[in-house]
Protein backbone atom coordinates (compact mmCIF):
# COMPACT_ATOMS: atom_id res chain seq x y z
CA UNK A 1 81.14 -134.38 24.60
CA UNK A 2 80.23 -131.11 26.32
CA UNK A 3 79.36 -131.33 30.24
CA UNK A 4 76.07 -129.52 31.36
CA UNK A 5 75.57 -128.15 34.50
CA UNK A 6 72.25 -128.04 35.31
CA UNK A 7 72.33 -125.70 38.52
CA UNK A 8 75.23 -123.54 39.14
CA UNK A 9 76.20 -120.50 40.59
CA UNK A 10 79.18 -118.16 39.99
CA UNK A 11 80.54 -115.74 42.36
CA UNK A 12 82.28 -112.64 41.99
CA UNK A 13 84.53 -112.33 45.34
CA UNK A 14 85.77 -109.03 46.32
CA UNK A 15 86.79 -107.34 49.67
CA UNK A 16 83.59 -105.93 51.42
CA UNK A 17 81.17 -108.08 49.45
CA UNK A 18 80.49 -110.86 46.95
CA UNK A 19 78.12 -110.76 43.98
CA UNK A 20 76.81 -114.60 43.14
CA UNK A 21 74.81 -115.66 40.36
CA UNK A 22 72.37 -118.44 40.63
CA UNK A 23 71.22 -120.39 37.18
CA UNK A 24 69.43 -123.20 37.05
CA UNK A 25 66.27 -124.45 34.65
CA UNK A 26 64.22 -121.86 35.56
CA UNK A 27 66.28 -118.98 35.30
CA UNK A 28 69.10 -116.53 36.78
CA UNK A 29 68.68 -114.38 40.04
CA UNK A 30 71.70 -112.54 41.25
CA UNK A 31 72.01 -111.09 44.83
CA UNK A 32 75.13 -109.28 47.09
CA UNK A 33 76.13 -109.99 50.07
CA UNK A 34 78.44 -109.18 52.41
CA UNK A 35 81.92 -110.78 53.19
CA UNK A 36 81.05 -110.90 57.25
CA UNK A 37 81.18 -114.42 57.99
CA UNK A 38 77.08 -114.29 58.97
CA UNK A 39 76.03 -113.16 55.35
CA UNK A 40 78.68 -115.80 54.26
CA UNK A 41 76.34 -118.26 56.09
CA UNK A 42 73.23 -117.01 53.86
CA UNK A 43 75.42 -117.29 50.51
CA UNK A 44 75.54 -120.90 51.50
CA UNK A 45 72.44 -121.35 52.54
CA UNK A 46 70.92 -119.43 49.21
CA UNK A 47 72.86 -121.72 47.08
CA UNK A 48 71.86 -124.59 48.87
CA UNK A 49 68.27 -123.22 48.86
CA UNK A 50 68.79 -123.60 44.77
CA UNK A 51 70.05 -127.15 44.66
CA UNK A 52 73.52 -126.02 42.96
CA UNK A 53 76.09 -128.42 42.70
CA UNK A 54 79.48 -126.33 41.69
CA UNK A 55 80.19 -123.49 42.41
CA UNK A 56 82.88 -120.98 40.30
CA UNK A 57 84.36 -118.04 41.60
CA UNK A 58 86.57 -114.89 40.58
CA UNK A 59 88.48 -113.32 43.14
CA UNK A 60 91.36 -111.34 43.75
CA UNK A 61 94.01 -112.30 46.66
CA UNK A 62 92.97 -114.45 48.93
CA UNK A 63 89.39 -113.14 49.95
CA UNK A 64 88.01 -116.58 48.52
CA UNK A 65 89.37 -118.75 51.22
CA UNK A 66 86.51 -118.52 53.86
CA UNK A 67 83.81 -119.35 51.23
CA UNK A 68 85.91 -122.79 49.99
CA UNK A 69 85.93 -123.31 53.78
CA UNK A 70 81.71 -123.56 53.84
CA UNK A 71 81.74 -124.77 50.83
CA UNK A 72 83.79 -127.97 51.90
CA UNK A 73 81.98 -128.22 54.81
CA UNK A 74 78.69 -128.66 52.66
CA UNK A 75 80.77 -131.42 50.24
CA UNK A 76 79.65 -128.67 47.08
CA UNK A 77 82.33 -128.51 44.38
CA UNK A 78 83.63 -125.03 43.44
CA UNK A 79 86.33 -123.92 41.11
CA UNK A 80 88.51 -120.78 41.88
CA UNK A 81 89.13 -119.37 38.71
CA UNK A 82 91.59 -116.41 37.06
CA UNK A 83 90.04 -113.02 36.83
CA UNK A 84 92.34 -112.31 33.33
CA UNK A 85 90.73 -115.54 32.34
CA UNK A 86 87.15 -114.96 33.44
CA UNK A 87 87.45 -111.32 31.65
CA UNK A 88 87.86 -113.64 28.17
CA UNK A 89 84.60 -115.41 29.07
CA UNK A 90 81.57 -114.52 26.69
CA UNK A 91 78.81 -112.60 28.74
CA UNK A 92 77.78 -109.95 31.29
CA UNK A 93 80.36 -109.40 33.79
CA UNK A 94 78.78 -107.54 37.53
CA UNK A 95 81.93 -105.29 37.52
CA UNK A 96 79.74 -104.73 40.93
CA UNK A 97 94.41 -102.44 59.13
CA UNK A 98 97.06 -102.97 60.96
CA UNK A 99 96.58 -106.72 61.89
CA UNK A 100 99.01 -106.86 64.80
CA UNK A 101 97.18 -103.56 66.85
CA UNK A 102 97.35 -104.53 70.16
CA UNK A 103 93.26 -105.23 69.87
CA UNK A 104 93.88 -107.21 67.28
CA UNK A 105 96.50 -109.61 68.40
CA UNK A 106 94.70 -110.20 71.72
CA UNK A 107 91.38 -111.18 69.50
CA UNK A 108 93.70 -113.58 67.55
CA UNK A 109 95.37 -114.89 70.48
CA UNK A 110 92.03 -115.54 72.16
CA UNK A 111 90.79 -117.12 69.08
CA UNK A 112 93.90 -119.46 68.65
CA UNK A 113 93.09 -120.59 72.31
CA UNK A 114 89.49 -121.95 71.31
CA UNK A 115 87.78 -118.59 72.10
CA UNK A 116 84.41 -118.27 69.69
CA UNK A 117 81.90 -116.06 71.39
CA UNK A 118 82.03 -113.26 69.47
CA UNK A 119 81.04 -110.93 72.75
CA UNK A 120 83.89 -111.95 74.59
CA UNK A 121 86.30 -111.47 71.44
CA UNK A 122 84.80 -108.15 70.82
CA UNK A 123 85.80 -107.12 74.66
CA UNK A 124 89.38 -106.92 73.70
CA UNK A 125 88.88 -103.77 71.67
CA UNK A 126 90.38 -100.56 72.94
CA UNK A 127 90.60 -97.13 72.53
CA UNK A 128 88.62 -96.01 69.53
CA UNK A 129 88.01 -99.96 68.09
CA UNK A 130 85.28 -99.88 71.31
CA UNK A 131 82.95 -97.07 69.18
CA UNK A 132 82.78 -100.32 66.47
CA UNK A 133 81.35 -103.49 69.52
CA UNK A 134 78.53 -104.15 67.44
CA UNK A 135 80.43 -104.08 64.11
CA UNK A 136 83.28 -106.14 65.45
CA UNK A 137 80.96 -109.08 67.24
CA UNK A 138 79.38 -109.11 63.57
CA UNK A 139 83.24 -109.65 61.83
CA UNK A 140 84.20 -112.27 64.54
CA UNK A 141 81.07 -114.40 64.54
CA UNK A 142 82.61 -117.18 62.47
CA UNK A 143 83.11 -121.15 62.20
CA UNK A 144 86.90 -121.85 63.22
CA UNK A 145 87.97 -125.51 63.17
CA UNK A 146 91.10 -127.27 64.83
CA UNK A 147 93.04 -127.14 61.93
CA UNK A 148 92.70 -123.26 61.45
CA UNK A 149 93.27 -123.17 64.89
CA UNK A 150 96.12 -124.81 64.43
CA UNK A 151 97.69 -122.67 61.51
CA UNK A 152 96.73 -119.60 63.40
CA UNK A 153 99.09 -120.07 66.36
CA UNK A 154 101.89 -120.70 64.26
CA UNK A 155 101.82 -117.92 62.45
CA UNK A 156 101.08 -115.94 65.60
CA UNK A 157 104.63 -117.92 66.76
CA UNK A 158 106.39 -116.87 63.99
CA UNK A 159 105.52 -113.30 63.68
CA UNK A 160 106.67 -113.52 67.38
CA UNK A 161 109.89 -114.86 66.22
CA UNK A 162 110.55 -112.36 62.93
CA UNK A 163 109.96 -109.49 65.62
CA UNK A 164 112.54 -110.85 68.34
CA UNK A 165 114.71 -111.25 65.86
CA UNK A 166 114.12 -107.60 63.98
CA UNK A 167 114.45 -106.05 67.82
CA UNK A 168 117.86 -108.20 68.31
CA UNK A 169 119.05 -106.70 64.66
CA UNK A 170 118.18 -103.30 65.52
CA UNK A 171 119.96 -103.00 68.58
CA UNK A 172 122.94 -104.76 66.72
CA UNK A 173 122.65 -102.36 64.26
CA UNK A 174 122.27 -99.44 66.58
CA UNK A 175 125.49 -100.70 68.47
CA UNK A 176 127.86 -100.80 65.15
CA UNK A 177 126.27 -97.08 64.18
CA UNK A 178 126.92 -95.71 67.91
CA UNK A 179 130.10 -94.04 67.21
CA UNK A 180 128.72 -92.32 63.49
CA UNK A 181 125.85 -91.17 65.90
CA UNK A 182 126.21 -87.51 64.83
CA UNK A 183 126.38 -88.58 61.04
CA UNK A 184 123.09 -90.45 61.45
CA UNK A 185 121.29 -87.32 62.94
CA UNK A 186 122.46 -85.46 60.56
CA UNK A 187 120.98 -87.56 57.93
CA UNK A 188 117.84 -87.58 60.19
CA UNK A 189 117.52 -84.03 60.31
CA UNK A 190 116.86 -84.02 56.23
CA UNK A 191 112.88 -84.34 55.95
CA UNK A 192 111.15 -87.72 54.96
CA UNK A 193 114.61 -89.51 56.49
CA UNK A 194 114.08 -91.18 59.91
CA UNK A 195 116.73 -92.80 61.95
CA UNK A 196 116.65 -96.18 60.01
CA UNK A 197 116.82 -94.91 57.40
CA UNK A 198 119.81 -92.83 58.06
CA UNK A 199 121.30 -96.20 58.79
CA UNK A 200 120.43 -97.63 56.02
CA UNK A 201 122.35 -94.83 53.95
CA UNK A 202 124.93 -94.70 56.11
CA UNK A 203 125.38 -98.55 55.73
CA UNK A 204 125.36 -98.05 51.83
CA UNK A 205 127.24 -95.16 51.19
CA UNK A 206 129.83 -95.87 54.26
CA UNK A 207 131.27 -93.53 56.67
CA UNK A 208 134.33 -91.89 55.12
CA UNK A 209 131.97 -89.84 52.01
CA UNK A 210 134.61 -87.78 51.18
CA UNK A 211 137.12 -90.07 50.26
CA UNK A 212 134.84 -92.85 48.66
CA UNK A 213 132.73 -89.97 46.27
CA UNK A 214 135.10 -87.14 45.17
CA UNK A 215 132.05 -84.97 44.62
CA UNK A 216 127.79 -85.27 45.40
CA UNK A 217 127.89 -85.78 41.78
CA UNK A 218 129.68 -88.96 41.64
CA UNK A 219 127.57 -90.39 44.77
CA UNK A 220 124.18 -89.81 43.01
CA UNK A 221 126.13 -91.45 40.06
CA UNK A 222 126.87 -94.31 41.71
CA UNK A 223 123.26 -94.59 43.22
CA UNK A 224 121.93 -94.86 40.01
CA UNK A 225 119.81 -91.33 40.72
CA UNK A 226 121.08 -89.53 37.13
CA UNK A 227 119.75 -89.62 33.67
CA UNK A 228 121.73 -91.99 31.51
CA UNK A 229 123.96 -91.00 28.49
CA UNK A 230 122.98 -93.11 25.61
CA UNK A 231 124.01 -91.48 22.80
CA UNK A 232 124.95 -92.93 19.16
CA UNK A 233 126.08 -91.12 15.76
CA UNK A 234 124.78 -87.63 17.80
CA UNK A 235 121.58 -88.55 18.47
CA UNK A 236 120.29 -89.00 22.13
CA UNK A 237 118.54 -91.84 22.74
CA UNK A 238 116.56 -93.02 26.04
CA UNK A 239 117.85 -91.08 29.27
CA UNK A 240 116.76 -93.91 31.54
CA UNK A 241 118.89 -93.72 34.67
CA UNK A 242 121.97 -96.00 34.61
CA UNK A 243 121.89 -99.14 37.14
CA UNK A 244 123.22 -98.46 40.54
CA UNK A 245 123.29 -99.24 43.99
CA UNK A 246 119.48 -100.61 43.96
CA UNK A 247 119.28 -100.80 47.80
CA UNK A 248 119.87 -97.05 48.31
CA UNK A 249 118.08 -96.05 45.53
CA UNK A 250 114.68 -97.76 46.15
CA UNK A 251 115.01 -96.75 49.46
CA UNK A 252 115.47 -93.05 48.85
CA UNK A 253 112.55 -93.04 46.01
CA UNK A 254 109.95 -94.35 48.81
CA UNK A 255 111.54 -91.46 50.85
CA UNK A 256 111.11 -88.68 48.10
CA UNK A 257 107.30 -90.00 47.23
CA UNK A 258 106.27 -89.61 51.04
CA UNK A 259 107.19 -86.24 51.05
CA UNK A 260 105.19 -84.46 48.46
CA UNK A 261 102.36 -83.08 50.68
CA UNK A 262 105.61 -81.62 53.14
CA UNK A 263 105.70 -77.72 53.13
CA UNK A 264 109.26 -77.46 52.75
CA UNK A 265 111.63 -77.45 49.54
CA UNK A 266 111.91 -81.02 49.13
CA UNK A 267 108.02 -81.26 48.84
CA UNK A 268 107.51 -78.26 46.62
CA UNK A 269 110.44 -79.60 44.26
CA UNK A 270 108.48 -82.99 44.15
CA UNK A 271 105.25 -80.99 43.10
CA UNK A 272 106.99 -78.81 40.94
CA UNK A 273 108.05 -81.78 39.26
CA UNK A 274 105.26 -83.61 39.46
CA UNK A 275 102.97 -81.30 37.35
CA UNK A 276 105.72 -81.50 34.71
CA UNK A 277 107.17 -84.66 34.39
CA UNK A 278 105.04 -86.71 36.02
CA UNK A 279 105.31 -88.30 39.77
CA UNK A 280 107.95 -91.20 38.81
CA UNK A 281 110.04 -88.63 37.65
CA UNK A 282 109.68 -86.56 40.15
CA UNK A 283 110.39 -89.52 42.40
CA UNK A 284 113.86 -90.04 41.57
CA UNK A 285 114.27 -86.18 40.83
CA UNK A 286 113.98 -85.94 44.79
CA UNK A 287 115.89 -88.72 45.57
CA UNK A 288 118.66 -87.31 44.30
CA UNK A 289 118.23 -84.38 45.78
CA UNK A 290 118.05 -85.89 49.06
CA UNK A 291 121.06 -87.79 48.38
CA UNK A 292 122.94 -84.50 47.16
CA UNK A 293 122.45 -82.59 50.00
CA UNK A 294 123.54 -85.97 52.36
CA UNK A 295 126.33 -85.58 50.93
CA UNK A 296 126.78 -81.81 51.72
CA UNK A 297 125.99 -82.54 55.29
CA UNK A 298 128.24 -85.20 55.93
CA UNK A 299 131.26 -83.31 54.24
CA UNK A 300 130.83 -80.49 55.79
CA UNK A 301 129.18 -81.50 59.49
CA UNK A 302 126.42 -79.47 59.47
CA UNK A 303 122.81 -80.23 60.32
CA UNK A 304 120.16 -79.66 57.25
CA UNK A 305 118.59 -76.02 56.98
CA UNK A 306 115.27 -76.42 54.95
CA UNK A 307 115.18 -73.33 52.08
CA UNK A 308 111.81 -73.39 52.46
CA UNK A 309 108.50 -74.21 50.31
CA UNK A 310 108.67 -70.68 48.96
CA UNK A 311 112.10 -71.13 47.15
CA UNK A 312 111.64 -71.38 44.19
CA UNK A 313 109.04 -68.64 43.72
CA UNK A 314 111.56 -66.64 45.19
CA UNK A 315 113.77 -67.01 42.75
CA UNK A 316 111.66 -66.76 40.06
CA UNK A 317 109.95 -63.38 41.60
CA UNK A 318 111.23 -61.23 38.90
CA UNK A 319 109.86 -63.21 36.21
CA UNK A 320 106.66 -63.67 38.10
CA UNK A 321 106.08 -59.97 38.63
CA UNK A 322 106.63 -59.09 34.94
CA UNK A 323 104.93 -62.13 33.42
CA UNK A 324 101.95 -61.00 35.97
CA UNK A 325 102.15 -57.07 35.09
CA UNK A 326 101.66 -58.63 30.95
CA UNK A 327 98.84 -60.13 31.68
CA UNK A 328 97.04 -57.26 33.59
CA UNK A 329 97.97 -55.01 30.89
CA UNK A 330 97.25 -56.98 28.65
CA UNK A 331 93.35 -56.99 29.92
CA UNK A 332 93.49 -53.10 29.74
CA UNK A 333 94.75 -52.23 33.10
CA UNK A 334 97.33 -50.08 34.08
CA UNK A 335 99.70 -51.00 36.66
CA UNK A 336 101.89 -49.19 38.85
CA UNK A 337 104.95 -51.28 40.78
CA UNK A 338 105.73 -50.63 44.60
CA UNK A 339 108.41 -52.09 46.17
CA UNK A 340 106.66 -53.51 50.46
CA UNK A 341 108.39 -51.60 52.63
CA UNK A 342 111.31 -53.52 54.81
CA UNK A 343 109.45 -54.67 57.56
């Protein structure tokens, strides 16, 4: 036998807001509202208003959580459902940052203390946060019970913790490295590659390179940062890159995607790419590169020279010129060469 909900209402639960859909006897009515705790209040209150007894919801992450918190409170039953499993459902569909700043973590702190005036909490912001009072005291009016409280300051605690003991690592780390110092600015001085991550490479690919890889060829090999040979009966198959070292090699990929706005040769090699072969290719493309010329630095001791984000229409000037001086003539102009004159 088939259960029949008289008066329900289904939500669709996103970031900023939430679109909910009342139906009862008389009909369907559909409003948005916002995800600031004070519209969260109205939701509630507009469902209420409507006599609904359950409540089902689709939503992404974990942005549902302070609704089943008023809901609870109000004893109304609601069902968090699967948005793969809602999409199967018959019917219309509405299709409608840095948590630990400084601001931030004071507002939490205060908060985990029993602090709910959302003036007072708003008072903590600095620097540019101040331009958004009015916005913030309408994010932090909310309903926080003990046993949020209590949740809160332990995860305050251990955040505390993870970053005492990330500090104590790095200095550890930093200590072991000290006498490879002018390895790891070397490796720093390549573009996208910061100090940890120097280490990190450094760590990976150890500190005698020459004797461990007998060529930059062989290191990028051993990354896993070449096409793979998969060939049977003469015919090539998939060139997937072979399996390597997957520390360094997701590592240096991050690296090589972060610097394809850069005006140097690493980011116009990742463009160049790019508009080719597509931006995962030109991912690990760069990666290599990056890992190529590591190697170059570390063999030889010297610090990286950039080539420059003109490179490679340098060396392709001739064919630029004459594929250029086609075209013109081509559209009936004629076209006479000069070399610039040596400045």
């Amino acid at each position: 036998m088939d259960v029949v909900i008289e008066r329900a209402c289904g939500m669709d639960v996103h970031k900023d807001n939430i679109t909910a859909c009342v139906i009862t006897p008389k009909g369907k009515e559909i409003q948005t509202f916002s995800t600031k705790t004070v519209f969260l209040s109205k939701l509630i209150d507009w469902v209420k208003q409507h006599n609904c007894t359950h409540v089902g919801m689709e939503s992404t992450s974990v942005y549902w959580k302070p609704i089943v918190n008023l809901l609870e409170a109000e004893n109304i039953e609601f069902l968090v459902v699967n948005a793969q499993h809602m999409k199967a459902v018959p019917g219309r569909k509405t299709g409608v940052k840095d948590v630990m700043g400084v601001s931030a973590r004071d507002m939490l702190n205060a908060i985990a203390e029993g602090e709910d005036d959302p003036e007072k909490l708003a008072n903590f912001a600095r620097r540019t946060m101040k331009k958004k009072k009015d916005e913030l005291e309408l994010a932090l009016k909310s309903y926080i019970n003990f046993h949020q409280r209590l949740m809160l300051k332990t995860i305050l605690k251990h955040i505390d913790f993870l970053s005492e003991q990330i500090e104590m690592l790095d200095q550890e780390v930093e200590k072991r490295v000290d006498s490879f110092r002018e390895d790891v600015e070397r490796l720093d001085s390549i573009p996208g590659i910061a100090t940890r991550m120097a280490e990190q490479i450094l760590s990976e690919i150890g500190t005698n390179v020459k004797k461990q890889f007998h060529s930059a060829a062989h290191m990028c090999s051993w990354a896993g940062l070449v096409p793979g040979q998969n060939e049977s009966a003469g015919k090539r198959k998939s060139a997937r890159t072979k399996k390597g070292n997957k520390y360094l090699r997701s590592a240096l990929t991050e690296v090589a995607h972060s610097v394809r706005g850069s005006k140097n040769y690493l980011g116009a090699l990742y463009r160049r790419t790019a508009s080719r072969k597509g931006k995962k290719r030109a991912g690990i493309i760069v990666a290599h590169a990056m890992l190529r010329i590591a190697y170059y630095l570390l063999t030889r001791k010297e610090m990286y020279v950039d080539l420059g984000e003109d490179y490679f229409d340098k060396q392709r000037q001739q064919c630029i010129v004459r594929y250029s001086l086609r075209r013109l003539e081509s559209l009936g102009y004629t076209v006479k060469l000069q070399e610039p004159e040596a400045s």
